[in-house]
C-alpha atoms as a PDB file:
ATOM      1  CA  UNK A   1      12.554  -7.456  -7.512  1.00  0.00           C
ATOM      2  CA  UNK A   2      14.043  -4.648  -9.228  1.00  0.00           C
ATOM      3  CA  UNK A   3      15.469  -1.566  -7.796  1.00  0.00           C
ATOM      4  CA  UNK A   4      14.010   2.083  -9.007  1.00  0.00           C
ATOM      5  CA  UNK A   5      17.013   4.039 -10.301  1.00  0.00           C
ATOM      6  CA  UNK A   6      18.208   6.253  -7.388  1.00  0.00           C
ATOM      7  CA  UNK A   7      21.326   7.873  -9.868  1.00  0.00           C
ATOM      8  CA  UNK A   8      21.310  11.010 -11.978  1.00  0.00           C
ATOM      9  CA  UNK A   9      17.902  13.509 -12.774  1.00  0.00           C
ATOM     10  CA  UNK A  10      14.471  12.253 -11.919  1.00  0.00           C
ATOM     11  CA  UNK A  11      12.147  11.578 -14.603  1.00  0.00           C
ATOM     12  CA  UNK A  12       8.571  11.301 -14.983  1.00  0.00           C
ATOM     13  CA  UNK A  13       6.783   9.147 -17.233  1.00  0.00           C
ATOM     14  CA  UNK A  14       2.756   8.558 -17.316  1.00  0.00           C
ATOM     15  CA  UNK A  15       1.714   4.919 -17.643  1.00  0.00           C
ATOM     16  CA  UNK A  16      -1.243   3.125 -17.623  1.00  0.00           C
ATOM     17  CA  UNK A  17      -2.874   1.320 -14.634  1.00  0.00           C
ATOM     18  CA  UNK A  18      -4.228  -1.271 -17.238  1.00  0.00           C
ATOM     19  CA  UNK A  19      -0.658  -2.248 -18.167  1.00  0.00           C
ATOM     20  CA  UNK A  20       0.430  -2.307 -14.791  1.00  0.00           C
ATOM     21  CA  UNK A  21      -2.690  -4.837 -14.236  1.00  0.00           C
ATOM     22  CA  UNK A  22      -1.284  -6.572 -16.909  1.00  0.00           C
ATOM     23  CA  UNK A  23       2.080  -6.727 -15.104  1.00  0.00           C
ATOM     24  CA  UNK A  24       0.764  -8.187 -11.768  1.00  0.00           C
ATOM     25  CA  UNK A  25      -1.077 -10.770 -13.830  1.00  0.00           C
ATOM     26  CA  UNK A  26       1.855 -11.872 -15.474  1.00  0.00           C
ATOM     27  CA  UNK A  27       3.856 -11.981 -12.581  1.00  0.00           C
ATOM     28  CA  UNK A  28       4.668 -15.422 -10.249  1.00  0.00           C
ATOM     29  CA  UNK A  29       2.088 -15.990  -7.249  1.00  0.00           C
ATOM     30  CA  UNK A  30       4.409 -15.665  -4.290  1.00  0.00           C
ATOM     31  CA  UNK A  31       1.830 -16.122  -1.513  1.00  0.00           C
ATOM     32  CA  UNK A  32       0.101 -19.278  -2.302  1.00  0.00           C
ATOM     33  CA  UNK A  33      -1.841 -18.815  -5.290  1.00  0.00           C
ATOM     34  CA  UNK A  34      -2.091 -15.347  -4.764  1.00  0.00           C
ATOM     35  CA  UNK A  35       0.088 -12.296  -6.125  1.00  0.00           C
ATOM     36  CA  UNK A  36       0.890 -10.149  -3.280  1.00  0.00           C
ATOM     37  CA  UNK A  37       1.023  -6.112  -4.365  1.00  0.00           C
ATOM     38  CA  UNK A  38       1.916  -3.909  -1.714  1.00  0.00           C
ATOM     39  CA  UNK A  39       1.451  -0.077  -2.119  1.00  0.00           C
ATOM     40  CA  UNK A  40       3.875   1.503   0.499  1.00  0.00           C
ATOM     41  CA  UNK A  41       4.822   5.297   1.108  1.00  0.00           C
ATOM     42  CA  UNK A  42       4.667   7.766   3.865  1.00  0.00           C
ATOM     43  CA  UNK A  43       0.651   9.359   4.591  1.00  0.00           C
ATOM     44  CA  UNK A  44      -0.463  11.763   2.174  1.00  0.00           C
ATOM     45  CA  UNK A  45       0.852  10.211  -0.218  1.00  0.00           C
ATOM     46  CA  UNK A  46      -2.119   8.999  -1.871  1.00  0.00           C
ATOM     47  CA  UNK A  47      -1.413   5.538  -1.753  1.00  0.00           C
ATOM     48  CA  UNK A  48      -5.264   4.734  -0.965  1.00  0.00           C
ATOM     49  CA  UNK A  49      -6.386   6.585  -4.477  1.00  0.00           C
ATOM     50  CA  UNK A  50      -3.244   4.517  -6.129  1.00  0.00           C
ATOM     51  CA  UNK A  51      -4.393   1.233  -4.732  1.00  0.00           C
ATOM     52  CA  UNK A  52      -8.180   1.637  -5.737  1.00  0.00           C
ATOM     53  CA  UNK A  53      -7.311   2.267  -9.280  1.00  0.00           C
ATOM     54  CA  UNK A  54      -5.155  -0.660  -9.649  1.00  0.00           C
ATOM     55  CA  UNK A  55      -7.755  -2.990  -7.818  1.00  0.00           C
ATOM     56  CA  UNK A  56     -10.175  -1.064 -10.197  1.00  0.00           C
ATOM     57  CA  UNK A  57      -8.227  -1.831 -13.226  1.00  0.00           C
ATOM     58  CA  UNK A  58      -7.565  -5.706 -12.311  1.00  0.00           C
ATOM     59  CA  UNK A  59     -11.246  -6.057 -11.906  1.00  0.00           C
ATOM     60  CA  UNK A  60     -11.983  -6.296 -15.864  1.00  0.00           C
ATOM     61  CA  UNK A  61      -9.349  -9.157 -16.432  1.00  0.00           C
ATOM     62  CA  UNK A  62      -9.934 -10.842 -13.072  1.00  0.00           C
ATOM     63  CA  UNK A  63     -14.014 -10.359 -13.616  1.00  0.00           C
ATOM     64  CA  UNK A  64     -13.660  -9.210 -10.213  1.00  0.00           C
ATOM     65  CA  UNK A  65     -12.130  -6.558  -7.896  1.00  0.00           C
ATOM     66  CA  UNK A  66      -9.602  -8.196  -6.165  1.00  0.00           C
ATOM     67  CA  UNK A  67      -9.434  -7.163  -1.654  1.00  0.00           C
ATOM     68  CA  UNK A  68      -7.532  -4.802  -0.985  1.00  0.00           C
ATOM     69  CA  UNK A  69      -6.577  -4.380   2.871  1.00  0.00           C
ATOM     70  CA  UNK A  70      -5.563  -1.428   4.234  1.00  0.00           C
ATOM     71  CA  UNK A  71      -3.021  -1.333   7.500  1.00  0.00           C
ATOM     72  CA  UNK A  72      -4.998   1.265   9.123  1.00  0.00           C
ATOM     73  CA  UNK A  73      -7.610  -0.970   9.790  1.00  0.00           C
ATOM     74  CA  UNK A  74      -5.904  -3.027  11.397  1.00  0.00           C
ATOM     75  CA  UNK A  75      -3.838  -0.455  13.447  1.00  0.00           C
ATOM     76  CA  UNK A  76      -4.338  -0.693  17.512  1.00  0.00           C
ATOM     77  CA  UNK A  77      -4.465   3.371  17.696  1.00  0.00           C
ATOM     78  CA  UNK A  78      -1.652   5.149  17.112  1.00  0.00           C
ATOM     79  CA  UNK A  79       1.490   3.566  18.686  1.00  0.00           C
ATOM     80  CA  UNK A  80       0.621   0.438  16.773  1.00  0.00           C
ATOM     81  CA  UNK A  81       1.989   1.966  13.265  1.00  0.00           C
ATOM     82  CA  UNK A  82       4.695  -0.901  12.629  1.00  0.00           C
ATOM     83  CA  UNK A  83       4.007  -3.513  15.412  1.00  0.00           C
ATOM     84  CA  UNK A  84       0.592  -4.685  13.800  1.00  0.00           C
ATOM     85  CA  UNK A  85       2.472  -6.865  11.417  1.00  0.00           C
ATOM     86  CA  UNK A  86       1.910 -10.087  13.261  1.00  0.00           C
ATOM     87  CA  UNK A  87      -2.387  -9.484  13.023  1.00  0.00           C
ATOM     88  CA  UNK A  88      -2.043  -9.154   9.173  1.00  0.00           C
ATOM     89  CA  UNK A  89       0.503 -11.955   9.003  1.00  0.00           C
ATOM     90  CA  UNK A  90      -1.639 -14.325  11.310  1.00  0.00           C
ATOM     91  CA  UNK A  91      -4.875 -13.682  10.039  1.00  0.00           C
ATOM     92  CA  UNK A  92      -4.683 -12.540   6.446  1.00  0.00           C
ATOM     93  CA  UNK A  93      -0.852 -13.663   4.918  1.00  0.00           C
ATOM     94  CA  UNK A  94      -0.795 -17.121   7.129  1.00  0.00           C
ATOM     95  CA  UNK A  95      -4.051 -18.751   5.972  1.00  0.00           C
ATOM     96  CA  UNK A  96      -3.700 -17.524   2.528  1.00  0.00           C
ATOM     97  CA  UNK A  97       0.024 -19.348   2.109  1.00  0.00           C
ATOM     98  CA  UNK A  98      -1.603 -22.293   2.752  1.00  0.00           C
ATOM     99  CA  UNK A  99      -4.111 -21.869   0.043  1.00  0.00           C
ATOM    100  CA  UNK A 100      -7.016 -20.817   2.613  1.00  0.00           C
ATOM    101  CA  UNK A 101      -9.319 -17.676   3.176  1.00  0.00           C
ATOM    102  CA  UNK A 102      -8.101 -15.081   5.852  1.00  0.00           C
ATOM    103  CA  UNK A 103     -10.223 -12.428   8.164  1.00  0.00           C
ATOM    104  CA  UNK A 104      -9.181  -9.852   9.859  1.00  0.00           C
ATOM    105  CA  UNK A 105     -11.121  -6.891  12.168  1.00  0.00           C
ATOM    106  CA  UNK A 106     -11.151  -3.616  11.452  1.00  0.00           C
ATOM    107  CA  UNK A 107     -10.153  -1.073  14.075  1.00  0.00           C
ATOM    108  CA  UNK A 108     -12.339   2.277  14.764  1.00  0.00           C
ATOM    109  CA  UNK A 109     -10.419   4.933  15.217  1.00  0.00           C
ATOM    110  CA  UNK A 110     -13.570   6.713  16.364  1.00  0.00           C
ATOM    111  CA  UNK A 111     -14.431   3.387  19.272  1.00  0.00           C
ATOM    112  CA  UNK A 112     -10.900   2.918  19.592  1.00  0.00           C
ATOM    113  CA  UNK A 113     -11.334  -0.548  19.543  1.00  0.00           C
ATOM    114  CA  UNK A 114     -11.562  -3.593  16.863  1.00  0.00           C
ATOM    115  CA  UNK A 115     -14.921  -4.196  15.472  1.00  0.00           C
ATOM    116  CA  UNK A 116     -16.602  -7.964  16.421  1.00  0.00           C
ATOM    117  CA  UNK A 117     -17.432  -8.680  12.739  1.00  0.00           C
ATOM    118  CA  UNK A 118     -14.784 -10.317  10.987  1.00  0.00           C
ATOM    119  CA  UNK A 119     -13.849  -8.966   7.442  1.00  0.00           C
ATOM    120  CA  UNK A 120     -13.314 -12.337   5.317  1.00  0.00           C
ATOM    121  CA  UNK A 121     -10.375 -12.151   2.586  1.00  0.00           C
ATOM    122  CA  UNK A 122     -10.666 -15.154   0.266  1.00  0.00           C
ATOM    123  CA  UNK A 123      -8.158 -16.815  -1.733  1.00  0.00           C
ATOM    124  CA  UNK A 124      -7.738 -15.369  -4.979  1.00  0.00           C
ATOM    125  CA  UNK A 125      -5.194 -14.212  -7.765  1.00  0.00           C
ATOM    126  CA  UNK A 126      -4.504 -11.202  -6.414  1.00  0.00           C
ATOM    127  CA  UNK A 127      -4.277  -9.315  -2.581  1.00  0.00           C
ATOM    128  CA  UNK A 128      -3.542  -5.535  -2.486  1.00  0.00           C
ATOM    129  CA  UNK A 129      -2.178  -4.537   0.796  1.00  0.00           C
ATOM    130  CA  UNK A 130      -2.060  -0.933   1.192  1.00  0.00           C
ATOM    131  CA  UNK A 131      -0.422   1.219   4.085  1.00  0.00           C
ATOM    132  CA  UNK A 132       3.070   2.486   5.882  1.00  0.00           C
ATOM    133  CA  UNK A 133       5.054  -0.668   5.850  1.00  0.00           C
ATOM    134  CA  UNK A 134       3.226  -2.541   3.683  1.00  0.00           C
ATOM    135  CA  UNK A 135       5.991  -3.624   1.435  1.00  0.00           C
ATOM    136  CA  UNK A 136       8.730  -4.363   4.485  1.00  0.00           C
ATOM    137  CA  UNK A 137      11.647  -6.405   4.473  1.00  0.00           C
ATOM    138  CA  UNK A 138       9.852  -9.486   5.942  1.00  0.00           C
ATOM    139  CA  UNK A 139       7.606  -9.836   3.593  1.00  0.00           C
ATOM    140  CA  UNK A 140       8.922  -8.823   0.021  1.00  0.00           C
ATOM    141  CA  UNK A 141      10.358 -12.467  -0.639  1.00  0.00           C
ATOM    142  CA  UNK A 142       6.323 -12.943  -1.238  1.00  0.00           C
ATOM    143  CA  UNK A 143       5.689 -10.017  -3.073  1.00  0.00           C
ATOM    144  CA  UNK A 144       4.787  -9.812  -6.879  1.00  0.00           C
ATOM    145  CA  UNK A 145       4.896  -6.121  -6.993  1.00  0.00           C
ATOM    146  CA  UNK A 146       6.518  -3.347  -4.090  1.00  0.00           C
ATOM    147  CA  UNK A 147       5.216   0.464  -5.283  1.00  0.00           C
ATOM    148  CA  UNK A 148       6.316   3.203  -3.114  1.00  0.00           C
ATOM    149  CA  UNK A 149       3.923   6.254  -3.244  1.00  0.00           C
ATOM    150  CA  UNK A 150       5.952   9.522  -2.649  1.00  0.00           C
ATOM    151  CA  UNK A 151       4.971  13.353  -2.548  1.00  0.00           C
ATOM    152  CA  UNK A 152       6.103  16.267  -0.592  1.00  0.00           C
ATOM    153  CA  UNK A 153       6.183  16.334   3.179  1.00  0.00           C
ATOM    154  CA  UNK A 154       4.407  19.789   3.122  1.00  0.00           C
ATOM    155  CA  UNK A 155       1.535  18.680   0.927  1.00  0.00           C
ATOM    156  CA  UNK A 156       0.859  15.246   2.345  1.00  0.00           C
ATOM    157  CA  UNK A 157       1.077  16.920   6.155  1.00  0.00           C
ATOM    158  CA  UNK A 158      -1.873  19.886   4.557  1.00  0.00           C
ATOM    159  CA  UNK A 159      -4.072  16.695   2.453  1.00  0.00           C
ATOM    160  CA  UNK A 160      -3.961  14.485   5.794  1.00  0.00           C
ATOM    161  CA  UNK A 161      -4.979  17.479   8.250  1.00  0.00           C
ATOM    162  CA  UNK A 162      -7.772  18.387   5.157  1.00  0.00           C
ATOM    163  CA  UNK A 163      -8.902  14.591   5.751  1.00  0.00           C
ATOM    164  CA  UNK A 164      -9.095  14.229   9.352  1.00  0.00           C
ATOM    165  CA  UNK A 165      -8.837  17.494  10.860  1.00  0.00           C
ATOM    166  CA  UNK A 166      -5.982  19.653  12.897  1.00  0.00           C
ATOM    167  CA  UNK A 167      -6.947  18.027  16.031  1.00  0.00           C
ATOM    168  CA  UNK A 168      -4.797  14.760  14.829  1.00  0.00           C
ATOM    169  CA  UNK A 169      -1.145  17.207  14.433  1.00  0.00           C
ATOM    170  CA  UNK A 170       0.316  16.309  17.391  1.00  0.00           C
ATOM    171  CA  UNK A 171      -0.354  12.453  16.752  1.00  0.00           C
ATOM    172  CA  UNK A 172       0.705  13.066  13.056  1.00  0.00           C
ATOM    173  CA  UNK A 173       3.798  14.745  13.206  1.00  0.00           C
ATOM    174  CA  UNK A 174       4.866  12.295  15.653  1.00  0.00           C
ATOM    175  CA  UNK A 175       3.553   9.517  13.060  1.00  0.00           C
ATOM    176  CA  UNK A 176       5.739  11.220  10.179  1.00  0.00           C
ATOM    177  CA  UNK A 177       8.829  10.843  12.357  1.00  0.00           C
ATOM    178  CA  UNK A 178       7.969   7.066  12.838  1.00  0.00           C
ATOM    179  CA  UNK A 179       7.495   6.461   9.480  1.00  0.00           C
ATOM    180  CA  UNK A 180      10.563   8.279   8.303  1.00  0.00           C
ATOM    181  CA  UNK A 181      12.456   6.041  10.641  1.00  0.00           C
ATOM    182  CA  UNK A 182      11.175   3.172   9.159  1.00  0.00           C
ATOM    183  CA  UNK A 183      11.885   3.743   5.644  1.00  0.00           C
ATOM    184  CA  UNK A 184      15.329   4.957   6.543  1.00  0.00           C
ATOM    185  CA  UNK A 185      15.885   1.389   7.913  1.00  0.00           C
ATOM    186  CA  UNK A 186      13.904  -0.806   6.042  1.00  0.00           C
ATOM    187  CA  UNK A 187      15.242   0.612   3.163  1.00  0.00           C
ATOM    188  CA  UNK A 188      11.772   0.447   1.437  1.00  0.00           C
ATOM    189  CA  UNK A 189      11.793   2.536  -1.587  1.00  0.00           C
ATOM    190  CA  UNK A 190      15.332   1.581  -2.736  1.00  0.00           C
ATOM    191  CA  UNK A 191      14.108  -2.398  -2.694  1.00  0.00           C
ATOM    192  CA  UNK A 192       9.940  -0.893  -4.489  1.00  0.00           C
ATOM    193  CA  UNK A 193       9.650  -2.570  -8.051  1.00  0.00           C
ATOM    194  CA  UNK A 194       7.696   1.004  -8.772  1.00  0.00           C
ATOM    195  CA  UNK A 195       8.354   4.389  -8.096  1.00  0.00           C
ATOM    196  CA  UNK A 196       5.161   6.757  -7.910  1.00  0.00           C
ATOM    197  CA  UNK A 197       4.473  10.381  -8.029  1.00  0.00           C
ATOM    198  CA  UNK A 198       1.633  11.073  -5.790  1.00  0.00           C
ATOM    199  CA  UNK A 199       1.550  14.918  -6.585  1.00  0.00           C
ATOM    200  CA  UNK A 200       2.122  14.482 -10.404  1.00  0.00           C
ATOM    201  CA  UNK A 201       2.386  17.715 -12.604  1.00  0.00           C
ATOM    202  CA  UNK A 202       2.216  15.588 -15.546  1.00  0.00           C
ATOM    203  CA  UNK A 203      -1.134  15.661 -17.885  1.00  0.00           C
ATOM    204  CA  UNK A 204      -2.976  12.926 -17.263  1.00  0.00           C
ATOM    205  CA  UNK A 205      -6.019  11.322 -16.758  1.00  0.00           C
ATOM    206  CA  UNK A 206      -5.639  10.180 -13.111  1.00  0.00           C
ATOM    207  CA  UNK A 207      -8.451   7.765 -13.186  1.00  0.00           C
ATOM    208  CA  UNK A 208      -6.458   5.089 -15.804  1.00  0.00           C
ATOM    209  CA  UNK A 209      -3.059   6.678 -15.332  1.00  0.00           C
ATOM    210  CA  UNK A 210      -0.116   7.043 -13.393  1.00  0.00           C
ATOM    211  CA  UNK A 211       2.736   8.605 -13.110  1.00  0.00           C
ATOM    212  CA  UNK A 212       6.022   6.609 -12.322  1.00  0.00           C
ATOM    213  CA  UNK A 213       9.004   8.081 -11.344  1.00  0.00           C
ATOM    214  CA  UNK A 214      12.865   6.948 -12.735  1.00  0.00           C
END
């Protein structure tokens, strides 16, 4: 994988989330049969709107919206927000290295508890995880594409309290320290293939572009 440049000013450039279909598409199957994206980056971010677009914009050349799985759903509560690894690895990675369909259930954060019902995640050409630690050490050996969603702390701490109210602060300032821990050791956006701006300036339409950060 190749590093983002870390050296010298930071540049912006707008791209297109059809190319960077194109890209994944192009790229070697690392899991399997199936290209592994992860979308990584601390909450706020807006790695949820990045990963929709892309699955979105691999649908037309797939014929087909490829899964994307989200970490949060499979998240026991809070204090679970690296040690889940082993229920997507077990139940979604495992089974699909061996060329077979995965499942996983979804927590509710409103139950507090995993739902009964299964959520199947077939073999395919493509699997987008999406979440904090998503693209970790452990698993970027498999990965066709690492993108690391970045913005502000400020404005990702005002767009997650806008989502799921101010009730969640103490649990989410106590999730940002986590996170920033992680990425400090894991090293995660130094190792990402792509750099994103999730609180571009740049012109752009943000339904078929991006902006990527160098």
């Amino acid at each position: 994988m190749l590093n983002p440049e870390t050296d010298g000013p930071t540049v912006a450039v707008v791209e297109a989330y059809a190319e960077l279909a194109r890209r994944v598409l192009a790229g070697p199957a690392r899991l399997g049969r199936t290209r592994l994206v992860a979308v990584d980056g601390p909450s706020g971010a807006g790695k949820s709107r990045f990963a929709a677009r892309l699955a979105d914009a691999l649908a037309g050349p797939l014929g087909g919206r490829p899964p994307v799985v989200h970490t949060d759903d499979l998240l026991d509560g809070w204090d679970d927000q690296v040690t889940f690894w082993p229920r997507l690895d077990e139940g979604v990675l495992a089974p699909l290295r061996d060329g077979e369909p995965g499942a996983y259930r979804r927590y509710s954060w409103v139950r507090q508890r995993f739902l009964p019902r299964p959520v199947p995640v077939p073999v395919g050409p493509v699997l987008v995880v999406e979440g904090v630690s998503a693209a970790r050490a452990v698993v970027r050996p498999e990965l066709t594409l690492a993108v690391f969603v970045t913005a502000p702390a400020p404005l990702r701490l005002t767009r997650a309290v806008a989502r799921d109210g101010p009730e969640i602060l103490p649990e989410l300032r106590r999730w940002h320290d986590g996170e920033r821990a992680h990425f400090a050791v894991d090293e995660t956006a130094t190792h990402a293939d792509l750099l994103v701006d999730g609180a571009p300036t740049l012109p752009h339409d943000a339904d078929r572009y991006y902006v990527r950060l160098r």
